[in-house]
PDB file of N, CA and C in Angstrom:
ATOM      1  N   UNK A   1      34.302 -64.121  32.875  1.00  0.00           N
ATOM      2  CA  UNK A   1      35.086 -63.973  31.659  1.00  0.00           C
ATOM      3  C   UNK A   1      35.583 -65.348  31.225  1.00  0.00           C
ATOM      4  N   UNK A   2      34.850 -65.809  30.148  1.00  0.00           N
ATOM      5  CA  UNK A   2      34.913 -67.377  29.810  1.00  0.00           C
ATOM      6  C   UNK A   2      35.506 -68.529  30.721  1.00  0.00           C
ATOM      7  N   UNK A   3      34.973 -68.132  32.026  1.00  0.00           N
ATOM      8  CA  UNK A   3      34.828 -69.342  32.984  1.00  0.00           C
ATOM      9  C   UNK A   3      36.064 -69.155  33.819  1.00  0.00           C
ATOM     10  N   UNK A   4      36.722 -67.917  33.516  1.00  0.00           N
ATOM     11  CA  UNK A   4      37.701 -67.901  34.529  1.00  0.00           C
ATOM     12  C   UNK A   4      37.877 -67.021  35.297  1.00  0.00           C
ATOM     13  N   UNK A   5      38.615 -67.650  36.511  1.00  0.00           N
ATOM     14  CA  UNK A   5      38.147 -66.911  38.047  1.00  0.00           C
ATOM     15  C   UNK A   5      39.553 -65.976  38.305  1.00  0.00           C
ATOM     16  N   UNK A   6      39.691 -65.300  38.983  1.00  0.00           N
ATOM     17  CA  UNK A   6      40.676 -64.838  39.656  1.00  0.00           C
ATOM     18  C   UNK A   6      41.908 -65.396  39.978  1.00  0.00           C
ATOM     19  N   UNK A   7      42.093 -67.022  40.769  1.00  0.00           N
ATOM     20  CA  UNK A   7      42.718 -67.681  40.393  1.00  0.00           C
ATOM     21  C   UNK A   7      43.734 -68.156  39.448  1.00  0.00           C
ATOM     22  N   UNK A   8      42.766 -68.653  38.846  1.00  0.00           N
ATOM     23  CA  UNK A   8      43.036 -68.775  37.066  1.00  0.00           C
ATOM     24  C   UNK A   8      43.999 -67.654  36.592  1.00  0.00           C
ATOM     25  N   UNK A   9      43.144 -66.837  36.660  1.00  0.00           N
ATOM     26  CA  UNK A   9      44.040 -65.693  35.877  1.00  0.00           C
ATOM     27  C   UNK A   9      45.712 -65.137  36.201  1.00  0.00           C
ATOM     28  N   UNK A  10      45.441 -65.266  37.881  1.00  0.00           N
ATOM     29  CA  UNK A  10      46.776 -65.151  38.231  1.00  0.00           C
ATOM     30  C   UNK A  10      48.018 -66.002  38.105  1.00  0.00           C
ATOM     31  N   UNK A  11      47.139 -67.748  37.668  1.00  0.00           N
ATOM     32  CA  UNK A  11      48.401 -68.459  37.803  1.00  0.00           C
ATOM     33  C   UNK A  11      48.758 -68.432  35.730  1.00  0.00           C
ATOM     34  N   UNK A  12      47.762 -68.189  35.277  1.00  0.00           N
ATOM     35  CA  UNK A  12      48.090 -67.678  33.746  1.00  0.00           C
ATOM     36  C   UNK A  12      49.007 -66.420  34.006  1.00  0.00           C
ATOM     37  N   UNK A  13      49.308 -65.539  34.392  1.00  0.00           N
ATOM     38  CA  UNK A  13      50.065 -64.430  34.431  1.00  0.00           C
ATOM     39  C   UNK A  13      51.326 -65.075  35.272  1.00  0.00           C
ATOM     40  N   UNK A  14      51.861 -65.826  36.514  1.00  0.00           N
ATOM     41  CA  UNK A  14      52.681 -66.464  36.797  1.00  0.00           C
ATOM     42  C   UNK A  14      53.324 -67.073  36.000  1.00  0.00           C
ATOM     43  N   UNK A  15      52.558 -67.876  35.124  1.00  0.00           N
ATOM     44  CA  UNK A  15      53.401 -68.841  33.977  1.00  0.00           C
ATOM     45  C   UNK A  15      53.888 -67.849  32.895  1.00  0.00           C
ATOM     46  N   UNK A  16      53.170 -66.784  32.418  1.00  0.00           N
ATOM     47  CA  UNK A  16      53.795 -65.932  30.923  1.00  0.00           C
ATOM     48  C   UNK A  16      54.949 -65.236  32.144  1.00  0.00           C
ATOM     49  N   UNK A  17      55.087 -64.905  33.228  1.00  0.00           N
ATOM     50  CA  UNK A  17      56.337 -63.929  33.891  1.00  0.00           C
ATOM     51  C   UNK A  17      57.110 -64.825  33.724  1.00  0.00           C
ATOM     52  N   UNK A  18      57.237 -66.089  34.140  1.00  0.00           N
ATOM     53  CA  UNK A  18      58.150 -67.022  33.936  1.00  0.00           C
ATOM     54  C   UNK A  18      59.194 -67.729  32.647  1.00  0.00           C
ATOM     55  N   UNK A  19      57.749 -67.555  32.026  1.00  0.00           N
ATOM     56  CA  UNK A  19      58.301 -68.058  30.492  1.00  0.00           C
ATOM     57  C   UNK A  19      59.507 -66.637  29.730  1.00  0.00           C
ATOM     58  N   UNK A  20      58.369 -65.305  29.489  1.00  0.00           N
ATOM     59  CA  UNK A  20      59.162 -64.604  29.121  1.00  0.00           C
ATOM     60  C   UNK A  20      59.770 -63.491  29.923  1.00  0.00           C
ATOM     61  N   UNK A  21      59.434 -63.135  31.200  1.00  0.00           N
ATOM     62  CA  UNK A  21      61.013 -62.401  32.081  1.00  0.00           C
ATOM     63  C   UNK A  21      59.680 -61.080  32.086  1.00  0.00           C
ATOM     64  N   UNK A  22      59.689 -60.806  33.174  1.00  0.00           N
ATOM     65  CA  UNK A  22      59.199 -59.244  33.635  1.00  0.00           C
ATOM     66  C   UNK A  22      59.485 -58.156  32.546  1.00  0.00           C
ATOM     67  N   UNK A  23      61.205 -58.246  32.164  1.00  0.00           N
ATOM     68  CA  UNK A  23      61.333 -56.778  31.586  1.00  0.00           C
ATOM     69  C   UNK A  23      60.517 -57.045  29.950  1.00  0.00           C
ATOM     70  N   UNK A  24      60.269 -58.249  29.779  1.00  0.00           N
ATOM     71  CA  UNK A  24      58.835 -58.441  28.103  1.00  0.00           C
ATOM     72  C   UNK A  24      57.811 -57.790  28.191  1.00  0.00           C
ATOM     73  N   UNK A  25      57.240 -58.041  29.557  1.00  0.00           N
ATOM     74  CA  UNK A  25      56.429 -58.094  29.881  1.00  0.00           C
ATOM     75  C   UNK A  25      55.467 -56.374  28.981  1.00  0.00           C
ATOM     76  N   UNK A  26      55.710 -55.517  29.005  1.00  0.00           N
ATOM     77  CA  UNK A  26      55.103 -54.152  28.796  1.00  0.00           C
ATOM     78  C   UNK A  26      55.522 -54.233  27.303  1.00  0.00           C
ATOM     79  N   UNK A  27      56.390 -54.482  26.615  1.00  0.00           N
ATOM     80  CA  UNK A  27      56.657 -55.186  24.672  1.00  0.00           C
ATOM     81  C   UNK A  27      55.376 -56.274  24.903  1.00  0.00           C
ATOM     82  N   UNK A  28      54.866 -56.938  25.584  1.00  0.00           N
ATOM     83  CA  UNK A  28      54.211 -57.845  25.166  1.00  0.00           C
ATOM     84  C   UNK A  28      52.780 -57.602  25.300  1.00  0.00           C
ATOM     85  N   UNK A  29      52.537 -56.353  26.115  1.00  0.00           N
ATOM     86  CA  UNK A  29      51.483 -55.913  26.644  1.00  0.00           C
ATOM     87  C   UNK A  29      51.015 -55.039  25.699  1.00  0.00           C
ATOM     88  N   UNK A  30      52.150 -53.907  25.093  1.00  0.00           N
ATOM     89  CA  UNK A  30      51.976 -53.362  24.062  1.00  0.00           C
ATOM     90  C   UNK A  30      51.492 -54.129  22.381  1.00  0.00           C
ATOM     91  N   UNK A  31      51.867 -54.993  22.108  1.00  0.00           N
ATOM     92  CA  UNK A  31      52.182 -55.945  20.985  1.00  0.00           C
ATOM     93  C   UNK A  31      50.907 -56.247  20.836  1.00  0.00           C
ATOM     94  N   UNK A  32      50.089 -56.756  22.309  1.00  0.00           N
ATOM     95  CA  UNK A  32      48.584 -57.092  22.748  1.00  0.00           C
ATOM     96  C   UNK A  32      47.509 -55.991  21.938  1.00  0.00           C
ATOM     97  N   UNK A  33      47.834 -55.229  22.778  1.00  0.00           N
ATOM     98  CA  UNK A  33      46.822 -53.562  22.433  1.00  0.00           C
ATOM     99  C   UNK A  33      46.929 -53.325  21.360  1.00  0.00           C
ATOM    100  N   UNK A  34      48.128 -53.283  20.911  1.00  0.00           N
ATOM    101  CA  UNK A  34      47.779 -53.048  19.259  1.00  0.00           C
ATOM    102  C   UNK A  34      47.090 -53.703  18.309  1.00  0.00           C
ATOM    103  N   UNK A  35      47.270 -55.099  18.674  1.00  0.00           N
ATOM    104  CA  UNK A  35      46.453 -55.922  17.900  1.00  0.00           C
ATOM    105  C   UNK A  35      45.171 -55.834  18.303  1.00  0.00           C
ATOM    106  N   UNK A  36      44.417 -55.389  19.096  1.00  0.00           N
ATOM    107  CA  UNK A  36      42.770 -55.735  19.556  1.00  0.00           C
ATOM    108  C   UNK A  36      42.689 -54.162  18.808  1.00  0.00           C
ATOM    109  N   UNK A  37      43.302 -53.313  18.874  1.00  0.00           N
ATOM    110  CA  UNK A  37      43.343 -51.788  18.439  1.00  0.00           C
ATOM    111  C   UNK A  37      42.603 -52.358  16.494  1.00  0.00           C
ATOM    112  N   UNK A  38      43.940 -52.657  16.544  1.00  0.00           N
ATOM    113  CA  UNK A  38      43.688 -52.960  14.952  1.00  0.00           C
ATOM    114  C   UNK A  38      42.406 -53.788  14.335  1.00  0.00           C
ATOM    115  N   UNK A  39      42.242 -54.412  15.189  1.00  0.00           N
ATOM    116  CA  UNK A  39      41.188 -55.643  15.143  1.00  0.00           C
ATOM    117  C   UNK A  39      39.588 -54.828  15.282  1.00  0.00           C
ATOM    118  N   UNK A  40      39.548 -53.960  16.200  1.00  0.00           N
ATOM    119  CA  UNK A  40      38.060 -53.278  16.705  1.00  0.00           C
ATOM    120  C   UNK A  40      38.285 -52.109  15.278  1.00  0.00           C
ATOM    121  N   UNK A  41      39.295 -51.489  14.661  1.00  0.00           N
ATOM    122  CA  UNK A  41      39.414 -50.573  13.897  1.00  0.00           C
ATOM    123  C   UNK A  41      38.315 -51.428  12.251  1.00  0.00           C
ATOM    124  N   UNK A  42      39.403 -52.380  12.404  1.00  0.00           N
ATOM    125  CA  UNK A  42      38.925 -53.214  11.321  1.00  0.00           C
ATOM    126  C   UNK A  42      37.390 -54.247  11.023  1.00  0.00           C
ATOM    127  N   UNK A  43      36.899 -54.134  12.207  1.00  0.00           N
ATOM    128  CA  UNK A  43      35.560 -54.204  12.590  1.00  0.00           C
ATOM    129  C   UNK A  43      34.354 -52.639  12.211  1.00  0.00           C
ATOM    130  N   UNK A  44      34.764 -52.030  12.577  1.00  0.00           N
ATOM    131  CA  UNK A  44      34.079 -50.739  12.453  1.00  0.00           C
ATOM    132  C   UNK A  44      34.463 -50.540  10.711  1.00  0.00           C
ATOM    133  N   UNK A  45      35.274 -50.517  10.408  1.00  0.00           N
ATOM    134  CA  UNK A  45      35.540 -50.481   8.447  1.00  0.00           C
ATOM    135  C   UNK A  45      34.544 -51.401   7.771  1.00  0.00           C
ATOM    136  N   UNK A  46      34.245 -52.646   8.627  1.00  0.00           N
ATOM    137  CA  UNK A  46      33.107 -53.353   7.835  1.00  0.00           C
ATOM    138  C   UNK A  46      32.097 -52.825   8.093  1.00  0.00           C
ATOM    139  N   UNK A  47      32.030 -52.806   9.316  1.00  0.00           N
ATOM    140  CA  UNK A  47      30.533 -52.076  10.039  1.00  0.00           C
ATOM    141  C   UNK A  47      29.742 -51.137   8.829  1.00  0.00           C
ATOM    142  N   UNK A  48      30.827 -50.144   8.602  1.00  0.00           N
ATOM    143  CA  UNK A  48      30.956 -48.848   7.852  1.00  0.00           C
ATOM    144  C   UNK A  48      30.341 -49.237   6.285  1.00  0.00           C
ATOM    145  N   UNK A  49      31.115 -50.194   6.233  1.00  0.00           N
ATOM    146  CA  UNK A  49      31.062 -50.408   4.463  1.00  0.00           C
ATOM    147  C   UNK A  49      29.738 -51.065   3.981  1.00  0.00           C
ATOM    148  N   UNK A  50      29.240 -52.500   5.199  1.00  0.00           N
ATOM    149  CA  UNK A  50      27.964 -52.856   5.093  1.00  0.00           C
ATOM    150  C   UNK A  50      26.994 -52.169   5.355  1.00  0.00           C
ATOM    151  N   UNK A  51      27.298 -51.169   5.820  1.00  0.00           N
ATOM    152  CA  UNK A  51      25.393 -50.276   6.171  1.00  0.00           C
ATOM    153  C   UNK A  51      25.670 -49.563   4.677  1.00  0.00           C
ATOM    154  N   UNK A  52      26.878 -48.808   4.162  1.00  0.00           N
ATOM    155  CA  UNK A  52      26.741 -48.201   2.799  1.00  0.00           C
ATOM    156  C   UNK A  52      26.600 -48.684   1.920  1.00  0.00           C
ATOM    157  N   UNK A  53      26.675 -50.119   1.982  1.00  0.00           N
ATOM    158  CA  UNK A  53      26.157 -51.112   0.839  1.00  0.00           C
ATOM    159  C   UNK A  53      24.690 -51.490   1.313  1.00  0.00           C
ATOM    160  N   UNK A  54      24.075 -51.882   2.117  1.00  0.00           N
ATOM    161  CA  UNK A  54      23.039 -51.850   2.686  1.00  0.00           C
ATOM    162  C   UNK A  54      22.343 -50.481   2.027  1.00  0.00           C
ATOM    163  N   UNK A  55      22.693 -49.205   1.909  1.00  0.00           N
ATOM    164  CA  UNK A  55      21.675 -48.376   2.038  1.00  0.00           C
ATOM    165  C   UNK A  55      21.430 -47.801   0.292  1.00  0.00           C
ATOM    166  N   UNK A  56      23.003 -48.055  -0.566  1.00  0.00           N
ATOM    167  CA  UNK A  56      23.178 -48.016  -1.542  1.00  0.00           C
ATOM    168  C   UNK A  56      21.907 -49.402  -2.111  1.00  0.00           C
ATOM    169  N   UNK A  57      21.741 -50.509  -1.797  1.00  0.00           N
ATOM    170  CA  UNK A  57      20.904 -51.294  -2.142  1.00  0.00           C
ATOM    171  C   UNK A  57      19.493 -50.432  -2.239  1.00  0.00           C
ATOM    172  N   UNK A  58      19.080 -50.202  -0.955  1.00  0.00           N
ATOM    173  CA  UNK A  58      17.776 -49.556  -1.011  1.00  0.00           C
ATOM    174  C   UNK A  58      17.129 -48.562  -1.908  1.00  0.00           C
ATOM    175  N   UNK A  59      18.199 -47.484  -2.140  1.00  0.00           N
ATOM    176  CA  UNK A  59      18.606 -46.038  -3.166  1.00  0.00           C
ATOM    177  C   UNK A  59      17.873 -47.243  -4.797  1.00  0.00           C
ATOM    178  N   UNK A  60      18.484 -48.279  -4.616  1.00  0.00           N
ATOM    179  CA  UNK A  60      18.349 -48.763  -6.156  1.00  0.00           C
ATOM    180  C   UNK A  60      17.317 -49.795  -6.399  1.00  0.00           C
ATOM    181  N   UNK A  61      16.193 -50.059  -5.083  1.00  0.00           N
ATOM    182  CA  UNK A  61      15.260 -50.409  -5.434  1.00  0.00           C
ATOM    183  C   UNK A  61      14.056 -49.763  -5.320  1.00  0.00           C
ATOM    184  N   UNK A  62      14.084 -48.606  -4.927  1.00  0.00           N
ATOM    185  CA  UNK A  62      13.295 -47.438  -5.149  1.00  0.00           C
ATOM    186  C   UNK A  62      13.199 -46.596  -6.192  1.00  0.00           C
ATOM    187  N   UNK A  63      14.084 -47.078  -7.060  1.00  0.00           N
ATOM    188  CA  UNK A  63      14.094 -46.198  -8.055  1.00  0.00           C
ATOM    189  C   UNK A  63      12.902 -46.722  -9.100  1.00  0.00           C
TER     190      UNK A  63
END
């Protein structure tokens, strides 16, 4: 996962407990999820919209 080991990861999670305090920690975890939530939602809306523009194209050169 972009070059980082186990290690790594734990002393990245040491430094955010430190910075912002254990009891953040699940507000910050939450705050996280929502945004990748929103983000994969808003991915699939394009997804969605380019194949119906995609297929709407085709409809109008067959005609």
């Amino acid at each position: 996962m972009f070059g980082l080991g186990m290690p790594e990861l734990i002393v990245i999670l040491v430094i955010i407990v430190i910075i912002f305090g254990a009891g953040k920690l699940p507000e910050i975890g939450s705050g996280i999820g929502k945004g990748i939530k929103n983000f994969k939602d808003a991915t699939k809306k394009e997804e969605v919209t380019k194949k119906i523009d995609d297929n709407d194209g085709d409809e109008e050169t067959k005609a």
